[in-house]
PDB file of N, CA and C in Angstrom:
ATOM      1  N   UNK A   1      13.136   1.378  35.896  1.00  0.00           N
ATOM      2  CA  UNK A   1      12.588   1.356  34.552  1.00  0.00           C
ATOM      3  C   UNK A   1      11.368   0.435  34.527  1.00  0.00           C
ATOM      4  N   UNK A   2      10.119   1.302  33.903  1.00  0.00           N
ATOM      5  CA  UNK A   2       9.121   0.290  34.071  1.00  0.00           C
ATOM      6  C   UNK A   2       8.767  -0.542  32.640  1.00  0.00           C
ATOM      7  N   UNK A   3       8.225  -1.825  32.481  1.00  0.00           N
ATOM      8  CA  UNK A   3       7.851  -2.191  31.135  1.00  0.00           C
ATOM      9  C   UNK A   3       6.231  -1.945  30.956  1.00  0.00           C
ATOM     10  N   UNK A   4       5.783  -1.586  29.853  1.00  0.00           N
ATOM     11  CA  UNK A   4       4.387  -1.366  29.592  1.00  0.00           C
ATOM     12  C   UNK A   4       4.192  -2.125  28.526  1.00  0.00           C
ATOM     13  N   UNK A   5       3.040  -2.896  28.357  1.00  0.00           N
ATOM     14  CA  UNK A   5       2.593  -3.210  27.422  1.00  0.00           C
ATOM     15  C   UNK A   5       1.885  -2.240  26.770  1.00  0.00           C
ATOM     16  N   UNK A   6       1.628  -2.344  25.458  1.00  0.00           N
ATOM     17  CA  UNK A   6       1.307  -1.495  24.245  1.00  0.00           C
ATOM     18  C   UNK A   6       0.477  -2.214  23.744  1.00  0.00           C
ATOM     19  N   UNK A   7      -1.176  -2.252  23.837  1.00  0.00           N
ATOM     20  CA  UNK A   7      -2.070  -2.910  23.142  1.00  0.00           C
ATOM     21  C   UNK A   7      -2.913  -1.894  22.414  1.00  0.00           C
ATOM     22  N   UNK A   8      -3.207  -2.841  21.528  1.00  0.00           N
ATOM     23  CA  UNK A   8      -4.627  -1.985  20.854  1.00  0.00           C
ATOM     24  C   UNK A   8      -5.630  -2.892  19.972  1.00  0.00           C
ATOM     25  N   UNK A   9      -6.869  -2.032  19.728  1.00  0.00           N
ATOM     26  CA  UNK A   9      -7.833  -2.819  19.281  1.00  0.00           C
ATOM     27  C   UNK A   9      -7.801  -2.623  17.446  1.00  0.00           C
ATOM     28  N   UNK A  10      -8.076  -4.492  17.202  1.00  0.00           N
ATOM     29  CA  UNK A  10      -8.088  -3.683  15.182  1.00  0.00           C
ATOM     30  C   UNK A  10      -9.257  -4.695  14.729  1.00  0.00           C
ATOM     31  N   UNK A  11      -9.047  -5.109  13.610  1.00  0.00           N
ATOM     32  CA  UNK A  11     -10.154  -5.844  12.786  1.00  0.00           C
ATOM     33  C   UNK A  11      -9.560  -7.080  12.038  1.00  0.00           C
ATOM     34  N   UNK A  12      -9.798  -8.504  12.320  1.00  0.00           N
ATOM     35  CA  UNK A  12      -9.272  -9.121  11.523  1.00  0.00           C
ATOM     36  C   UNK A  12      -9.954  -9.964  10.678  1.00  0.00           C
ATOM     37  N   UNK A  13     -10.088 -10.764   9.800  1.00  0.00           N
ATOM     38  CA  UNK A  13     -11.141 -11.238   8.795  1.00  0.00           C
ATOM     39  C   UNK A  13     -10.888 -12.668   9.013  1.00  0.00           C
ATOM     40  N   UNK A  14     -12.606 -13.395   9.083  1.00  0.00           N
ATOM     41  CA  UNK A  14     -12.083 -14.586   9.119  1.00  0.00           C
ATOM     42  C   UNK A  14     -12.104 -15.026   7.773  1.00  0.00           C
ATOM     43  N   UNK A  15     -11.677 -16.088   7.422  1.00  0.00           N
ATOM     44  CA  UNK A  15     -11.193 -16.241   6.362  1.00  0.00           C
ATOM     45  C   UNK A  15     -11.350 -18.065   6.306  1.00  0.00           C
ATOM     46  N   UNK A  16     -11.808 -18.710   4.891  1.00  0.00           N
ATOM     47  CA  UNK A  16     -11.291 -20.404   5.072  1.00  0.00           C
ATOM     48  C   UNK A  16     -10.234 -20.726   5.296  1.00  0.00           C
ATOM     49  N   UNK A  17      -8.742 -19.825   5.151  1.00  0.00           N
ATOM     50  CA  UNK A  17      -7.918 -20.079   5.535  1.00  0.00           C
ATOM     51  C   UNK A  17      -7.560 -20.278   7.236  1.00  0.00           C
ATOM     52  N   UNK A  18      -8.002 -19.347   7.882  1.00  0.00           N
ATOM     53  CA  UNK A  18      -7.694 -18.801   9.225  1.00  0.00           C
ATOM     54  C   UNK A  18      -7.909 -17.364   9.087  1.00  0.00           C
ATOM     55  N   UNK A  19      -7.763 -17.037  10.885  1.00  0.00           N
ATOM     56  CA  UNK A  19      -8.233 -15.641  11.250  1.00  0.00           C
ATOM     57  C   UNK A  19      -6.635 -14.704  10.681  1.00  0.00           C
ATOM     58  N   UNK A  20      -7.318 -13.481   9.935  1.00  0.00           N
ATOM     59  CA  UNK A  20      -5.996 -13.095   8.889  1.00  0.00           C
ATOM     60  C   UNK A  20      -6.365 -11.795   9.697  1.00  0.00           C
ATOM     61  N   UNK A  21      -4.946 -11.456  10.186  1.00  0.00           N
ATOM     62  CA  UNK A  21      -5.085 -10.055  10.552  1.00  0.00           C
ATOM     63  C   UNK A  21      -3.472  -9.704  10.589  1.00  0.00           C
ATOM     64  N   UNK A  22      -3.056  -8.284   9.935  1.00  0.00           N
ATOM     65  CA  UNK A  22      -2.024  -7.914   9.757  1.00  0.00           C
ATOM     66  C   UNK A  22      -0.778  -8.774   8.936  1.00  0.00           C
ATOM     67  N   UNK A  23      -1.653  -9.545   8.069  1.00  0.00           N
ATOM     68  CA  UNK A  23      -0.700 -10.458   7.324  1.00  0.00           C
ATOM     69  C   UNK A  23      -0.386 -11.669   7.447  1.00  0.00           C
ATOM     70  N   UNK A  24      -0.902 -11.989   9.043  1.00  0.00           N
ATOM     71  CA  UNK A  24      -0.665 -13.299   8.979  1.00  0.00           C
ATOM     72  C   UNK A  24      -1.926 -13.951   9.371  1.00  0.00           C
ATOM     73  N   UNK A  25      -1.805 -15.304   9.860  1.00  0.00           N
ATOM     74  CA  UNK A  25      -3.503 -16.001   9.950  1.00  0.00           C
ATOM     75  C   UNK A  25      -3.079 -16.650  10.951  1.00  0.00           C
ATOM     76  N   UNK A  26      -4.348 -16.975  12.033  1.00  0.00           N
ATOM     77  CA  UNK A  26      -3.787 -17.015  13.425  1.00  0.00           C
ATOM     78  C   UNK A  26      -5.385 -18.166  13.574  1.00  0.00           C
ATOM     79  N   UNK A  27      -5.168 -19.091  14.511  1.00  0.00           N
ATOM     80  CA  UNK A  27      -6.088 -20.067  14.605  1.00  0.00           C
ATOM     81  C   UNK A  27      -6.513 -20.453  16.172  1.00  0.00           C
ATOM     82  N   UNK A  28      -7.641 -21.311  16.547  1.00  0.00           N
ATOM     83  CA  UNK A  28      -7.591 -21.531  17.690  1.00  0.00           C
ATOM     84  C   UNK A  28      -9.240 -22.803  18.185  1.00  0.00           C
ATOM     85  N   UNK A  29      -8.667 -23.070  19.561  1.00  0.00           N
ATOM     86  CA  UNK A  29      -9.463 -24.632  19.037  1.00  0.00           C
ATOM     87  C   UNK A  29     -11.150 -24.405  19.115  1.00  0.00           C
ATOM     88  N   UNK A  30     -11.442 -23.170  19.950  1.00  0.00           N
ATOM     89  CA  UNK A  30     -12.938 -22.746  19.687  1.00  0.00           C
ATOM     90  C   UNK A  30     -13.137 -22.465  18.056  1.00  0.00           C
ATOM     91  N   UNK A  31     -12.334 -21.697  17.612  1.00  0.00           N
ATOM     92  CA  UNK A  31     -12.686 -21.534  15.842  1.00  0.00           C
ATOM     93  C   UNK A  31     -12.842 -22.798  15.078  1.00  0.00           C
ATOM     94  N   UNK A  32     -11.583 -23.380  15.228  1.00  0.00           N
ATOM     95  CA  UNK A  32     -12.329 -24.694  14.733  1.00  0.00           C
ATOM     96  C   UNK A  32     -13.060 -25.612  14.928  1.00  0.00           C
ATOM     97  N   UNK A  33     -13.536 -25.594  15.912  1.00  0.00           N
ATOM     98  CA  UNK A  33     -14.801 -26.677  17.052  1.00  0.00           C
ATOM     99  C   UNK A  33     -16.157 -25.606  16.240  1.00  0.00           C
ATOM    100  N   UNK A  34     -16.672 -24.509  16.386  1.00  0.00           N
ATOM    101  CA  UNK A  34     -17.068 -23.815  15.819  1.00  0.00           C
ATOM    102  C   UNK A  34     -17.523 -23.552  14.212  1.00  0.00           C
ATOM    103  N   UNK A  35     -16.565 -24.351  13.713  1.00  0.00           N
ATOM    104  CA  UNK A  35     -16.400 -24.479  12.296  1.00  0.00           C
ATOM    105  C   UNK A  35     -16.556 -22.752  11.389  1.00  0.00           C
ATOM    106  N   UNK A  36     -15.846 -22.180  12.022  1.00  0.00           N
ATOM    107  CA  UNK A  36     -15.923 -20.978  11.071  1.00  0.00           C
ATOM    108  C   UNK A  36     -15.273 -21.121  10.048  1.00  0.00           C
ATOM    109  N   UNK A  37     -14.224 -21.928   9.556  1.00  0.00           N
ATOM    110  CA  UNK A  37     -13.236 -21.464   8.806  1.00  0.00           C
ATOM    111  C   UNK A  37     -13.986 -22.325   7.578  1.00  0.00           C
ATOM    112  N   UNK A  38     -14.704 -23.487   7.767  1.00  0.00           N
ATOM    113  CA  UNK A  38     -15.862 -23.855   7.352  1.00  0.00           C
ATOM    114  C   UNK A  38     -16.784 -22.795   6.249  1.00  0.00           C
ATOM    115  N   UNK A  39     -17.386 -22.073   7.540  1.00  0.00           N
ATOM    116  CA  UNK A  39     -18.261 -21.361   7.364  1.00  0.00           C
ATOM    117  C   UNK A  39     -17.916 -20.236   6.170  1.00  0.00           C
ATOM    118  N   UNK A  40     -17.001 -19.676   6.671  1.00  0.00           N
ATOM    119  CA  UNK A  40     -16.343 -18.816   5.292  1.00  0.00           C
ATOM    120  C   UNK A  40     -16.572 -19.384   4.241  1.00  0.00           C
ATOM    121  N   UNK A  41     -15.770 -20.518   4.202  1.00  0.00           N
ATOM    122  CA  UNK A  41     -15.622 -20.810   2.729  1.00  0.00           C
ATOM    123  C   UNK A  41     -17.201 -20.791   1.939  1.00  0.00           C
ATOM    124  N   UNK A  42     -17.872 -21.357   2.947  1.00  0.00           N
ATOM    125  CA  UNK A  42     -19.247 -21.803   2.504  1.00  0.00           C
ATOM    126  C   UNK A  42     -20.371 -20.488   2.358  1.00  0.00           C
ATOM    127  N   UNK A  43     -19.962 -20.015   3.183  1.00  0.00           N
ATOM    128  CA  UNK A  43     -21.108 -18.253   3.136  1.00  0.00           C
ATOM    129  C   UNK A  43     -20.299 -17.014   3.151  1.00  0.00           C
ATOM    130  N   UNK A  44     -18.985 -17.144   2.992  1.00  0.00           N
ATOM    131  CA  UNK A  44     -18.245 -15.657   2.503  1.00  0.00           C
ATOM    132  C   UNK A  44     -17.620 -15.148   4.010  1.00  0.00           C
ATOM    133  N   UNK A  45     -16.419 -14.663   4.066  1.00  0.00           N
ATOM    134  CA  UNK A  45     -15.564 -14.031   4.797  1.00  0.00           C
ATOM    135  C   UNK A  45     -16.231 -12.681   5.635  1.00  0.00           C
ATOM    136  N   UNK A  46     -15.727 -12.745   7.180  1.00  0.00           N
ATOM    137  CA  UNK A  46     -16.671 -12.138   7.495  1.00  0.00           C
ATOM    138  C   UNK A  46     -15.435 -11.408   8.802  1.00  0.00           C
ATOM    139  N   UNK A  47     -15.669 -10.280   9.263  1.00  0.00           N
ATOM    140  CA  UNK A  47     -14.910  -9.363  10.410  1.00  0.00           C
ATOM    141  C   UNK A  47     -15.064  -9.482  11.482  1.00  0.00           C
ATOM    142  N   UNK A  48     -14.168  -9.753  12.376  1.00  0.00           N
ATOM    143  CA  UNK A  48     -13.854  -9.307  14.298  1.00  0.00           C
ATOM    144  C   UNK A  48     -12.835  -8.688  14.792  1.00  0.00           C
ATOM    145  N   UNK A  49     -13.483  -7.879  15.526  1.00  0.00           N
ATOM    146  CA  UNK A  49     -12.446  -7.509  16.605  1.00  0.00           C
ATOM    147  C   UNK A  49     -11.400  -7.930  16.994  1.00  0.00           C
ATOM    148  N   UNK A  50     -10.326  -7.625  17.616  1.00  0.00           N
ATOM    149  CA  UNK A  50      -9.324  -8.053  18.024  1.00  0.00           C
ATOM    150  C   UNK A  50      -8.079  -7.435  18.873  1.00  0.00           C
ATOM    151  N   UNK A  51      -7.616  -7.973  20.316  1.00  0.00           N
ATOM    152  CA  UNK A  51      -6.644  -6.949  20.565  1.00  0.00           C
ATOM    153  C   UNK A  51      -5.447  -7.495  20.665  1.00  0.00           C
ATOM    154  N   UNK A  52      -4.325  -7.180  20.214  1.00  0.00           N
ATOM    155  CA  UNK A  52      -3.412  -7.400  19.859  1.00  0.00           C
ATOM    156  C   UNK A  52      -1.879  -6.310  20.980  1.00  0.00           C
ATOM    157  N   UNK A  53      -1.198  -6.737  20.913  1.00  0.00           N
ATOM    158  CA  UNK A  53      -0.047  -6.404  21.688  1.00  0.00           C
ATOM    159  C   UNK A  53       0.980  -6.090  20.362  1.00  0.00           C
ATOM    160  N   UNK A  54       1.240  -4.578  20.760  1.00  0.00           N
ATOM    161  CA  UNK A  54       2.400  -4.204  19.646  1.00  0.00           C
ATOM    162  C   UNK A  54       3.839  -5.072  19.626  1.00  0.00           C
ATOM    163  N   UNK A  55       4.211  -4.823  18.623  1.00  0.00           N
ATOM    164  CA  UNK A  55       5.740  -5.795  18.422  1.00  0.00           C
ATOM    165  C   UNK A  55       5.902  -7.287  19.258  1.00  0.00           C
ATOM    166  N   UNK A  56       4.720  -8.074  19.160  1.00  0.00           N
ATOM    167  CA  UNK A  56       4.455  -8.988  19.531  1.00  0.00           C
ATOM    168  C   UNK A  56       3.237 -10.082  18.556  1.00  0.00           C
ATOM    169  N   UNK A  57       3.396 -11.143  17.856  1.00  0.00           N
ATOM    170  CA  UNK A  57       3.113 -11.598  17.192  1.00  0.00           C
ATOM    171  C   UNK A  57       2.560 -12.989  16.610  1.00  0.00           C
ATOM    172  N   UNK A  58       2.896 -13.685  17.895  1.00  0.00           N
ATOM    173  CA  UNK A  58       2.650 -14.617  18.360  1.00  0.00           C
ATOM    174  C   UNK A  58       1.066 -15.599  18.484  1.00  0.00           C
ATOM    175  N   UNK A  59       0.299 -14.322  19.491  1.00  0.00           N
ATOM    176  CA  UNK A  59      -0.876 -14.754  19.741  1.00  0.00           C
ATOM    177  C   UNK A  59      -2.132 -13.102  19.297  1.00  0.00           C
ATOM    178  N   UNK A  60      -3.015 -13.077  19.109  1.00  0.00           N
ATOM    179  CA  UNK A  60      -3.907 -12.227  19.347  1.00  0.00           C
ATOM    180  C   UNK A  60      -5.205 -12.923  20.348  1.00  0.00           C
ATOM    181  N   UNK A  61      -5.794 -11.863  20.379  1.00  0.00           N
ATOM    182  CA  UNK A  61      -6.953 -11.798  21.457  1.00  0.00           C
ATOM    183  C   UNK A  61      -8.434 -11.552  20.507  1.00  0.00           C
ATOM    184  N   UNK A  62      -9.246 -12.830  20.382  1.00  0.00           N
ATOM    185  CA  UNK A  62     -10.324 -12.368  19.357  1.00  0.00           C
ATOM    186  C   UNK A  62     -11.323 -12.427  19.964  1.00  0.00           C
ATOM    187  N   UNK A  63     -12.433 -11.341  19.784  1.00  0.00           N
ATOM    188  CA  UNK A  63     -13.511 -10.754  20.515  1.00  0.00           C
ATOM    189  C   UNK A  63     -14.883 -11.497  19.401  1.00  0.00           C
ATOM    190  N   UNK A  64     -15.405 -12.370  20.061  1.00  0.00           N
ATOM    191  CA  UNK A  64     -16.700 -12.571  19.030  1.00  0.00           C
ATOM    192  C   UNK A  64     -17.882 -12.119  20.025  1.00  0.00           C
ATOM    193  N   UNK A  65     -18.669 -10.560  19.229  1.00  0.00           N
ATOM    194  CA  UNK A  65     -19.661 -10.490  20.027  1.00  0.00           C
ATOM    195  C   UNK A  65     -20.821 -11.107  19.556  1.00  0.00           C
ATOM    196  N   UNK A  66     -20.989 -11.860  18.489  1.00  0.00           N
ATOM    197  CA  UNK A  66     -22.710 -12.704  18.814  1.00  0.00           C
ATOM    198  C   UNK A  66     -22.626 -13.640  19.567  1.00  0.00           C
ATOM    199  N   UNK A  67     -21.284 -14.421  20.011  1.00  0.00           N
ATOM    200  CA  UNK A  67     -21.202 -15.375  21.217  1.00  0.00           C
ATOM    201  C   UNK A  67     -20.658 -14.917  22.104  1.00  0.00           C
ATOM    202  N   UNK A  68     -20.673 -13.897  22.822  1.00  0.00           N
ATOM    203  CA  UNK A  68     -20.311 -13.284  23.872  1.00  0.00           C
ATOM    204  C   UNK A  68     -19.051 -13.552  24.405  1.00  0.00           C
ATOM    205  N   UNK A  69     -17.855 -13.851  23.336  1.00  0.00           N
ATOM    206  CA  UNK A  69     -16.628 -14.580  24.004  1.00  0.00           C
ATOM    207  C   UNK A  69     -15.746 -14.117  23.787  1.00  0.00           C
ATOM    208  N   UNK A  70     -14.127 -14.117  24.576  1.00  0.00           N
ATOM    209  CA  UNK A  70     -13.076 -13.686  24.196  1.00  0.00           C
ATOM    210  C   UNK A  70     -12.351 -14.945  24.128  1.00  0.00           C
ATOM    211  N   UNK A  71     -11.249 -15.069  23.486  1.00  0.00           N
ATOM    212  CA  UNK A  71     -10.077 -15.975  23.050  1.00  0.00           C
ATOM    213  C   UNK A  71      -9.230 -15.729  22.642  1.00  0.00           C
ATOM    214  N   UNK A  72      -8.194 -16.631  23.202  1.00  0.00           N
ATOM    215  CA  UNK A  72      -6.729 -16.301  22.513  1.00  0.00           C
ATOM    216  C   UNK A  72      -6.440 -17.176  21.060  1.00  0.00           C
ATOM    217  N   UNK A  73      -5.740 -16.829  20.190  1.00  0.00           N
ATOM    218  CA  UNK A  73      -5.908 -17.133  18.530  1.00  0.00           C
ATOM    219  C   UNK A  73      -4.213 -17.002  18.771  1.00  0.00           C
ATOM    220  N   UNK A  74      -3.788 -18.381  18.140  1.00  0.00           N
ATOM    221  CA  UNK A  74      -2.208 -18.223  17.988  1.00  0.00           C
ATOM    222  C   UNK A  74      -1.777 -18.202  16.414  1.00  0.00           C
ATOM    223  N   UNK A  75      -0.950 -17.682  16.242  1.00  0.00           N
ATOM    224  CA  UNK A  75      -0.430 -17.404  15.009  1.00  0.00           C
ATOM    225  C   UNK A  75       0.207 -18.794  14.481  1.00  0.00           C
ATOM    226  N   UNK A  76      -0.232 -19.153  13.062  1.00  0.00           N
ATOM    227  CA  UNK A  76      -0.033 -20.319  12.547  1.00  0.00           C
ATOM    228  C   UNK A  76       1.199 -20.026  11.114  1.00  0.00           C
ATOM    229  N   UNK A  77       2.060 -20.100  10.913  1.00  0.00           N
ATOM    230  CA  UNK A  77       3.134 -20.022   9.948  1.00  0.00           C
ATOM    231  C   UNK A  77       2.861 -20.956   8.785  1.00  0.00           C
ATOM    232  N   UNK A  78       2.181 -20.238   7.762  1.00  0.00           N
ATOM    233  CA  UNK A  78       2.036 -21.130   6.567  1.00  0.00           C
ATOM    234  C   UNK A  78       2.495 -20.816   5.576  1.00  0.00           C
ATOM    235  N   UNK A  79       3.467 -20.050   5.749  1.00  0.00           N
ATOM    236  CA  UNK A  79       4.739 -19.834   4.246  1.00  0.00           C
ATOM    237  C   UNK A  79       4.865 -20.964   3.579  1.00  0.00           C
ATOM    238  N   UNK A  80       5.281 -21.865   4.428  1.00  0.00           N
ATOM    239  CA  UNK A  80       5.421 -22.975   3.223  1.00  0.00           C
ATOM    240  C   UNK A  80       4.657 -24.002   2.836  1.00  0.00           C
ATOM    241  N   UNK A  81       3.293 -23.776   3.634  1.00  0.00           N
ATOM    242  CA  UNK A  81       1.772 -24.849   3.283  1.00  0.00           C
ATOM    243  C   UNK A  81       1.145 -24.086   2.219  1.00  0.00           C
ATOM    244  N   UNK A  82       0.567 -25.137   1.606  1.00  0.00           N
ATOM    245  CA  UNK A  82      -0.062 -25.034   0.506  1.00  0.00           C
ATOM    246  C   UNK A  82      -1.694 -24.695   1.117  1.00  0.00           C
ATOM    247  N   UNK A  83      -2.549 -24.071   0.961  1.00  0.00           N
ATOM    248  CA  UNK A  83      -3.969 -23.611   1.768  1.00  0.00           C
ATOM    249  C   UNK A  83      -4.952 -24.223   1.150  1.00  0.00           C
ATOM    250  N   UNK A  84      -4.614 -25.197  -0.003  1.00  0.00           N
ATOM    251  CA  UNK A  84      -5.349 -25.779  -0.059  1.00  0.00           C
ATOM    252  C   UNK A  84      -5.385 -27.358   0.788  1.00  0.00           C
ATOM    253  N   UNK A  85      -3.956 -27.204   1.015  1.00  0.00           N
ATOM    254  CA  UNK A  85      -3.765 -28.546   2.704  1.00  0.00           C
ATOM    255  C   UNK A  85      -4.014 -28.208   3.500  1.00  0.00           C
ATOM    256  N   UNK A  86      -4.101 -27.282   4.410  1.00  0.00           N
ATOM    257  CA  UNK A  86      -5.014 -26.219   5.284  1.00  0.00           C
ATOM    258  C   UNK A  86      -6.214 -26.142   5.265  1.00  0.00           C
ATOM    259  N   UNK A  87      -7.100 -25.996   3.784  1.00  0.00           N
ATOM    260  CA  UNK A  87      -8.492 -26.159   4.398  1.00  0.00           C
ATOM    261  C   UNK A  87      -8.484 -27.581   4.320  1.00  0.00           C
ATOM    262  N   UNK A  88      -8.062 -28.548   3.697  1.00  0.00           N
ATOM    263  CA  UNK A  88      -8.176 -30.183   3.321  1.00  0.00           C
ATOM    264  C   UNK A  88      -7.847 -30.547   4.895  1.00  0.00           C
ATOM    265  N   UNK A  89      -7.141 -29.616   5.647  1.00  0.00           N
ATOM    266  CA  UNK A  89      -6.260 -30.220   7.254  1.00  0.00           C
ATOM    267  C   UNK A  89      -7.893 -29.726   8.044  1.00  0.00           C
ATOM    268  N   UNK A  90      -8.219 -28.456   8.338  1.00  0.00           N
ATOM    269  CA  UNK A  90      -9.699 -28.158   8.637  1.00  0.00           C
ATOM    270  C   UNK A  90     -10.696 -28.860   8.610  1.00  0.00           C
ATOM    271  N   UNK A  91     -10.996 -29.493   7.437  1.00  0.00           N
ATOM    272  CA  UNK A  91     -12.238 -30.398   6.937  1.00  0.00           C
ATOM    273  C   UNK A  91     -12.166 -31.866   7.496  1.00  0.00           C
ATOM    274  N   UNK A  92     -11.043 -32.496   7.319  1.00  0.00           N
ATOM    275  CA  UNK A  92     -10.467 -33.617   7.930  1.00  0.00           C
ATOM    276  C   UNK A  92     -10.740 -33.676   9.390  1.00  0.00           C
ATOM    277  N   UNK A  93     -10.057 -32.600  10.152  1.00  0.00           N
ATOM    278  CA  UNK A  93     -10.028 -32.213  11.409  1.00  0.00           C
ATOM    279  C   UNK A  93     -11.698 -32.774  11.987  1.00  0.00           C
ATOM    280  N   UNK A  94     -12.739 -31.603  10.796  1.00  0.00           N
ATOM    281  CA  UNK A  94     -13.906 -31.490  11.199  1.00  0.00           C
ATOM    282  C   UNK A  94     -14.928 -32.327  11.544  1.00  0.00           C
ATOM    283  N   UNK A  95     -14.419 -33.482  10.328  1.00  0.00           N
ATOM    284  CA  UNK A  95     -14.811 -34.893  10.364  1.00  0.00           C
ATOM    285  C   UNK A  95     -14.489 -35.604  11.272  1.00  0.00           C
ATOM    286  N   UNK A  96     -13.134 -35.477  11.625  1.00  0.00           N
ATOM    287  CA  UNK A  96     -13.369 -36.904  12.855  1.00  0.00           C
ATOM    288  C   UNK A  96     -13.626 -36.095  14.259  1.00  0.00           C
ATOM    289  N   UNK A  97     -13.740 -34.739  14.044  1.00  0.00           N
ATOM    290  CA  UNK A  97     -14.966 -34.369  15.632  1.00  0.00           C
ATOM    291  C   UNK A  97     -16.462 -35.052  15.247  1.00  0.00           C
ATOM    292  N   UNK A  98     -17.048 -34.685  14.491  1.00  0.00           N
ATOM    293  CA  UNK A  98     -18.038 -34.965  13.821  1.00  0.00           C
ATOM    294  C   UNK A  98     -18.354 -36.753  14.548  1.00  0.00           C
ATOM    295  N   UNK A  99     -17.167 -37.853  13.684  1.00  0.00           N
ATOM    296  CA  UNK A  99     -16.782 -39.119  13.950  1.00  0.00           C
ATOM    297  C   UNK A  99     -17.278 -39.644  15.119  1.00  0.00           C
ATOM    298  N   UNK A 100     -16.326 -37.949  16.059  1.00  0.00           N
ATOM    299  CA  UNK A 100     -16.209 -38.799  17.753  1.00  0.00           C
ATOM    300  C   UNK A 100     -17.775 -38.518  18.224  1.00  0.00           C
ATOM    301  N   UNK A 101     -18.104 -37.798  17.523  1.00  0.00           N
ATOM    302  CA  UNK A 101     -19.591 -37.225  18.446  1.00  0.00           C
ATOM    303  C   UNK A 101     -20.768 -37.866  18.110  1.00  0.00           C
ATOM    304  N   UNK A 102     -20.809 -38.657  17.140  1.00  0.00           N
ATOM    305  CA  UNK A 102     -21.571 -39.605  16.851  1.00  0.00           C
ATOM    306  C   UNK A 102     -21.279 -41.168  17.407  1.00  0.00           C
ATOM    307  N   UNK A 103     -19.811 -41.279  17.034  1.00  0.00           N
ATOM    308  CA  UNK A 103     -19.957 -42.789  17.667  1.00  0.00           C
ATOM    309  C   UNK A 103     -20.155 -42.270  19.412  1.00  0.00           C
ATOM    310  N   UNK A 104     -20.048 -41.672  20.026  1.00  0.00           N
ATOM    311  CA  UNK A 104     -20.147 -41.149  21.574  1.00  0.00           C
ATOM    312  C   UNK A 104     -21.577 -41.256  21.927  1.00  0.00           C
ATOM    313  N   UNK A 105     -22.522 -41.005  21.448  1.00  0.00           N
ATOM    314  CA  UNK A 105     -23.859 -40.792  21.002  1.00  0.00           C
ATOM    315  C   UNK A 105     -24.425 -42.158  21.317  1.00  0.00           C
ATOM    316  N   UNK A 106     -24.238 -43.175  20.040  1.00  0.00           N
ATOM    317  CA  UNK A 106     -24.182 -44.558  19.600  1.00  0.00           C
ATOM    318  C   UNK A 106     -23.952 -45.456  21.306  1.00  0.00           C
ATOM    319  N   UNK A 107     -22.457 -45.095  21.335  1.00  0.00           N
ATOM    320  CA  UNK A 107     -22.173 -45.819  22.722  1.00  0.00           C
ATOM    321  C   UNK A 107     -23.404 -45.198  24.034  1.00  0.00           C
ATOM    322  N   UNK A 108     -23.543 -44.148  24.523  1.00  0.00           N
ATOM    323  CA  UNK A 108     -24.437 -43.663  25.427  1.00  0.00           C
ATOM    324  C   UNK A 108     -25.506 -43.663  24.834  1.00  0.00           C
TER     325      UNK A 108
END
């Protein structure tokens, strides 16, 4: 008996929340280094590619072609977060990269 994986390609939206595709929102540390989720909020929600593995839910595979890159995006469970602590967790996040890359700067 052989096992096959079952993939296919769809569309998921990024979003200030996270990358939302098929219901749930899925994140990853290029997106947020990147500041898209940022970016949404600030210039409007915008579409990518994506390939995904049937009955599997975990992680997707996100295709950004103006940066020529693929990545894996893991699925983030926010049933019970509030999204406005989510983008407040994002922004926070964003800042002390921001933080490190300046005082890094300063020191060198």
């Amino acid at each position: 008996m052989t096992n096959h994986l079952k993939a296919d390609v769809g569309i998921a939206t990024i979003t200030a929340q996270g990358i939302l595709f098929n219901g749930r929102f899925y994140t990853n540390r290029a997106v947020i280094k990147k500041k898209w989720f940022v970016l949404a909020r600030e210039e409007g929600q915008w579409r990518i590619p994506v390939v995904y593995l049937h009955n599997y839910y975990e992680a997707i595979i996100i295709i950004s072609l103006s940066h020529q890159e693929v990545s894996l995006a893991m699925w983030v469970n926010i049933k019970n977060l509030n999204l406005e602590e989510v983008e407040h967790y994002h922004k926070e996040l964003n800042q002390l990269k921001e933080l490190k890359k300046n005082l890094t700067k300063e020191i060198n």
